[in-house]
Protein backbone atom coordinates (compact mmCIF):
# COMPACT_ATOMS: atom_id res chain seq x y z
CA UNK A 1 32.49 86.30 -315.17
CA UNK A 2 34.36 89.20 -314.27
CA UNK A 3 34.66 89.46 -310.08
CA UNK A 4 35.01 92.04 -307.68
CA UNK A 5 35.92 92.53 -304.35
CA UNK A 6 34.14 93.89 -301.61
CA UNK A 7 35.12 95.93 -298.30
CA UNK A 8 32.75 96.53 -295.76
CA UNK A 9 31.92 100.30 -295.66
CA UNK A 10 29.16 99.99 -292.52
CA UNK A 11 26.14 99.43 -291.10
CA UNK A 12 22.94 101.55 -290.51
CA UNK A 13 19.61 101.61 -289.73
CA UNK A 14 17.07 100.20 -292.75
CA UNK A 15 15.36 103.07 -294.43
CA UNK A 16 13.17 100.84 -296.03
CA UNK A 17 12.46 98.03 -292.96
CA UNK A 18 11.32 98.62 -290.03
CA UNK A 19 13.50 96.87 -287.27
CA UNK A 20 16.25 95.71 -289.77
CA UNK A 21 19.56 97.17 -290.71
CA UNK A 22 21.47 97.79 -293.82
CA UNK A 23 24.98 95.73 -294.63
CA UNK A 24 26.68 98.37 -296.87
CA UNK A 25 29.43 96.86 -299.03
CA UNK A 26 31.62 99.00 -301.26
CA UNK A 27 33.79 98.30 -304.49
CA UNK A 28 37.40 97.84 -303.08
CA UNK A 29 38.36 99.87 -306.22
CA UNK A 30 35.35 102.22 -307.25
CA UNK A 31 32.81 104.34 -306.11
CA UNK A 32 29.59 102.00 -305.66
CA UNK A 33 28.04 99.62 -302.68
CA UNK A 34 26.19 97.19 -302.54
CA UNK A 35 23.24 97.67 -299.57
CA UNK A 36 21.93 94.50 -298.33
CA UNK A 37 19.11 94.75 -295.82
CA UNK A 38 19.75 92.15 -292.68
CA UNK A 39 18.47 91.40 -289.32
CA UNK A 40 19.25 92.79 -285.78
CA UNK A 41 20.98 89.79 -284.86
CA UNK A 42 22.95 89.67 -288.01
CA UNK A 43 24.08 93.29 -287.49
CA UNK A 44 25.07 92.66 -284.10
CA UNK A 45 27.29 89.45 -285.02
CA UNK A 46 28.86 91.53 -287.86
CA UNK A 47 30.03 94.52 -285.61
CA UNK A 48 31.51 92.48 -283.13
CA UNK A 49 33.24 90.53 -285.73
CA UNK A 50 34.50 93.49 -286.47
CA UNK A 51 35.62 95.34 -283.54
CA UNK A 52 38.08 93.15 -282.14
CA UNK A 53 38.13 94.45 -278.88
CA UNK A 54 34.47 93.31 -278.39
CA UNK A 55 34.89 89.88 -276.53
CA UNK A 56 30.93 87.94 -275.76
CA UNK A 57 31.09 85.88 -272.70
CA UNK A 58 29.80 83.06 -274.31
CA UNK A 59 30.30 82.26 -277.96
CA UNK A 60 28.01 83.68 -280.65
CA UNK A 61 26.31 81.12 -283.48
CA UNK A 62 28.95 82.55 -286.08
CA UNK A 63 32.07 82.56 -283.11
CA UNK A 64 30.65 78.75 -282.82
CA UNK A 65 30.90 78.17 -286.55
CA UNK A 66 34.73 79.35 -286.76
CA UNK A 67 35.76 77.27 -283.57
CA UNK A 68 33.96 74.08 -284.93
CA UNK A 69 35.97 74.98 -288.52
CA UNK A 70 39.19 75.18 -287.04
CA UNK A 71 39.05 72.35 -284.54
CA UNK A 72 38.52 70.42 -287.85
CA UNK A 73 41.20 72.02 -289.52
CA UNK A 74 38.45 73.54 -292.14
CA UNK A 75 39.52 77.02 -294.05
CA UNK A 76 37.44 79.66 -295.39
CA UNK A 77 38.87 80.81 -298.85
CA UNK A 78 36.70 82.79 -299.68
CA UNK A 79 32.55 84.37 -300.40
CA UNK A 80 30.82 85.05 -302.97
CA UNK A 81 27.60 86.79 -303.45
CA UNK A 82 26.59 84.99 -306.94
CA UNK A 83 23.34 86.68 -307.60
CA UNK A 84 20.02 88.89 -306.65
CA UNK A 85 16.63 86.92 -307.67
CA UNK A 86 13.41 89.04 -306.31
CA UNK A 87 15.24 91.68 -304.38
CA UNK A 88 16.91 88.60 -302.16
CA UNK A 89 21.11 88.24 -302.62
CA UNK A 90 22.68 84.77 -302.65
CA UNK A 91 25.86 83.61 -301.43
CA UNK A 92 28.21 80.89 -301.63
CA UNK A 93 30.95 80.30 -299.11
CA UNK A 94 33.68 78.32 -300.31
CA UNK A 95 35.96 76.15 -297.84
CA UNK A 96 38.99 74.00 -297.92
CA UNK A 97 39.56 70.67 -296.06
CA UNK A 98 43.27 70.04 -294.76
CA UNK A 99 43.30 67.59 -297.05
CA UNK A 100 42.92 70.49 -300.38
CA UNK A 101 39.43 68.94 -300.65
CA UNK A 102 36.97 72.23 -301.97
CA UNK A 103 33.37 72.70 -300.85
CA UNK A 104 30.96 75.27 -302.13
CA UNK A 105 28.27 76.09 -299.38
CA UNK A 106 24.94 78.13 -299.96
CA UNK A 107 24.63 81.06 -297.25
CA UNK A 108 23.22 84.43 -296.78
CA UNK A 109 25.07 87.06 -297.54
CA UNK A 110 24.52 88.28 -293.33
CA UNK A 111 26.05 85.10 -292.28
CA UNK A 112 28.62 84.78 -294.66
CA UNK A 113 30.12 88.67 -293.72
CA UNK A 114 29.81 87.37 -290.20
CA UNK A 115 31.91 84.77 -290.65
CA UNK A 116 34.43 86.54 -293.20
CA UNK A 117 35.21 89.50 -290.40
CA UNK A 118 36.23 86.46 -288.35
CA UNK A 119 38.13 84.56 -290.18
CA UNK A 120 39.73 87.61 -292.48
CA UNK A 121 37.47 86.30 -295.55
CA UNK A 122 37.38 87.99 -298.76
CA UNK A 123 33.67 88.73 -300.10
CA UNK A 124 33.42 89.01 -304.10
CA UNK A 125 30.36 89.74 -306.32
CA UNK A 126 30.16 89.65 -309.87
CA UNK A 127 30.46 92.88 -312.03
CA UNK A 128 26.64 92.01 -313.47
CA UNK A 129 25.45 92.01 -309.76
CA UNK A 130 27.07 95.19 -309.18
CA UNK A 131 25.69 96.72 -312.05
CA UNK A 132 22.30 95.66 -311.62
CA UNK A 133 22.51 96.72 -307.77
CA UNK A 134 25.27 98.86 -306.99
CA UNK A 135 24.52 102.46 -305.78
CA UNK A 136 26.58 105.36 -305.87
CA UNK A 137 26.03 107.23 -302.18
CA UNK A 138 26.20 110.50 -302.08
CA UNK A 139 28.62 112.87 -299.66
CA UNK A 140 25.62 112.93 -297.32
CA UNK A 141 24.80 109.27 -296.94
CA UNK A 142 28.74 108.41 -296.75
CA UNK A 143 28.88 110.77 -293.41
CA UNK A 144 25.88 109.24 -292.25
CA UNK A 145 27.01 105.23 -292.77
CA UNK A 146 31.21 106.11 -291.78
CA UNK A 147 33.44 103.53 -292.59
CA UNK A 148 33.10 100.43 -290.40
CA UNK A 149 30.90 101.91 -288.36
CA UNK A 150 27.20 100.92 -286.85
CA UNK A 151 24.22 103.20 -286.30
CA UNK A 152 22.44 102.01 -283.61
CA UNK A 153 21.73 104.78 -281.35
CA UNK A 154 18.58 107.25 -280.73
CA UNK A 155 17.98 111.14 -279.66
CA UNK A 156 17.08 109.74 -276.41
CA UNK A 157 19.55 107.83 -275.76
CA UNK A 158 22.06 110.13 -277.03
CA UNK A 159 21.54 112.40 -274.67
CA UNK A 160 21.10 110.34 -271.92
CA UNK A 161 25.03 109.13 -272.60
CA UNK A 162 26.09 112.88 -272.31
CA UNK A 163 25.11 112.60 -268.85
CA UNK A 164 28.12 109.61 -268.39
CA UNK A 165 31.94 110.49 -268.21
CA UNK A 166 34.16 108.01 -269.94
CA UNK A 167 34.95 105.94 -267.13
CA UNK A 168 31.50 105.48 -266.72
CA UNK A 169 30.57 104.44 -270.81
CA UNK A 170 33.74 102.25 -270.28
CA UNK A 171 32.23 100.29 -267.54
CA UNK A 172 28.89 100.41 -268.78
CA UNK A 173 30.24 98.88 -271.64
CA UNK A 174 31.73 96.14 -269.88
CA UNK A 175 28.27 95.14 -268.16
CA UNK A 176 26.67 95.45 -271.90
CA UNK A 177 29.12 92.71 -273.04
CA UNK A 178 28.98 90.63 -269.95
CA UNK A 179 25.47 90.57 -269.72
CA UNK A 180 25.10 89.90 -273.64
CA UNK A 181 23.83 93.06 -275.04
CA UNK A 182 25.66 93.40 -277.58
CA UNK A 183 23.08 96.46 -279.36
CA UNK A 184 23.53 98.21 -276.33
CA UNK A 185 27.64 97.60 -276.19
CA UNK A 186 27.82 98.76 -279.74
CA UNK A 187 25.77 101.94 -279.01
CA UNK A 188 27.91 102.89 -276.23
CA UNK A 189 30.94 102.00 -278.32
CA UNK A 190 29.97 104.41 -280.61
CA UNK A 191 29.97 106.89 -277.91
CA UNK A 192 32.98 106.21 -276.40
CA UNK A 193 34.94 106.56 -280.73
CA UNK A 194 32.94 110.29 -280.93
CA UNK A 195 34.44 111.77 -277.71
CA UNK A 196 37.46 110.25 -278.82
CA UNK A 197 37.41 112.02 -281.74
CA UNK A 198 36.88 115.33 -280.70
């Protein structure tokens, strides 16, 4: 079967679920994404995997997973998302002993990204899941996703951060991470990239 790779293009609030968020994958060549709806925690792991910068004071479950792997000299070649039964994605994540030795693990697709930011993981699918599943976004939705970047952040609260100068979003950012709320830390994030960008 024909295989292609994914990037991830960001992460947003569900449309469809209340209180869950949507993992938005993209062709690496090609115009469509794959939208996979996942839990808070899930969306939180993912974004700090991928903003580096972003250090927890204690080890996450999927930090945990990567530490145990390399202690015992475990790789990560590569995941796969295999196939979509009843709206629900499947995943394999395949792994190599020291030895050469191959092992094919079933995952979700939430944990599997989580762990592939980490460990610099590719994520495949198969051309048949992409076009069963794959969306085109329009110009409108693209804005609103942004490329590796997480929606988590309300009116209120928007407005509320215009009240802070930098040097106070930098330091509220630190007590976010130190005292593990990692939402919060990603919302203020956020905040701290737009005035940046202006």
């Amino acid at each position: 079967m024909s295989r292609v790779r994914l990037i991830i293009k960001g992460l947003s609030y569900s449309q469809t679920q209340t209180g869950s968020y949507a993992l938005v994958l993209g062709e690496e060549q090609g115009n469509r994404t794959l939208p996979i709806i996942i839990g808070v925690f899930e969306a939180q792991s993912i974004a700090i995997g991928l903003e580096k910068n972003i250090q927890p004071a204690r080890p996450l479950t999927h930090d945990l997973f990567i530490d145990f792997a390399r202690k015992f000299k475990i790789s990560f070649k590569e995941v796969i998302i295999h196939s979509l039964k009843e709206g629900v994605f499947h995943a394999s994540l395949v792994c190599q002993s020291e030895e050469g030795k191959e092992e094919v693990l079933d995952i979700r697709p939430s944990d599997a990204v989580a762990i592939a930011t980490r460990f610099d993981c590719p994520v495949y699918t198969y051309l048949s899941i992409l076009d069963k599943a794959g969306v085109v976004l329009d110009q409108d939705n693209s804005k609103e996703i942004g490329e590796s970047r997480v929606e988590i952040e309300s009116k209120t609260e928007s407005s509320e951060k215009l009240k802070f100068s930098l040097e106070d979003l930098f330091a509220e950012l630190d007590q976010a991470v130190e005292n593990e709320d990692y939402e919060k830390a990603a919302r203020i994030r956020d905040e701290i990239s737009k005035r940046g960008n202006k």
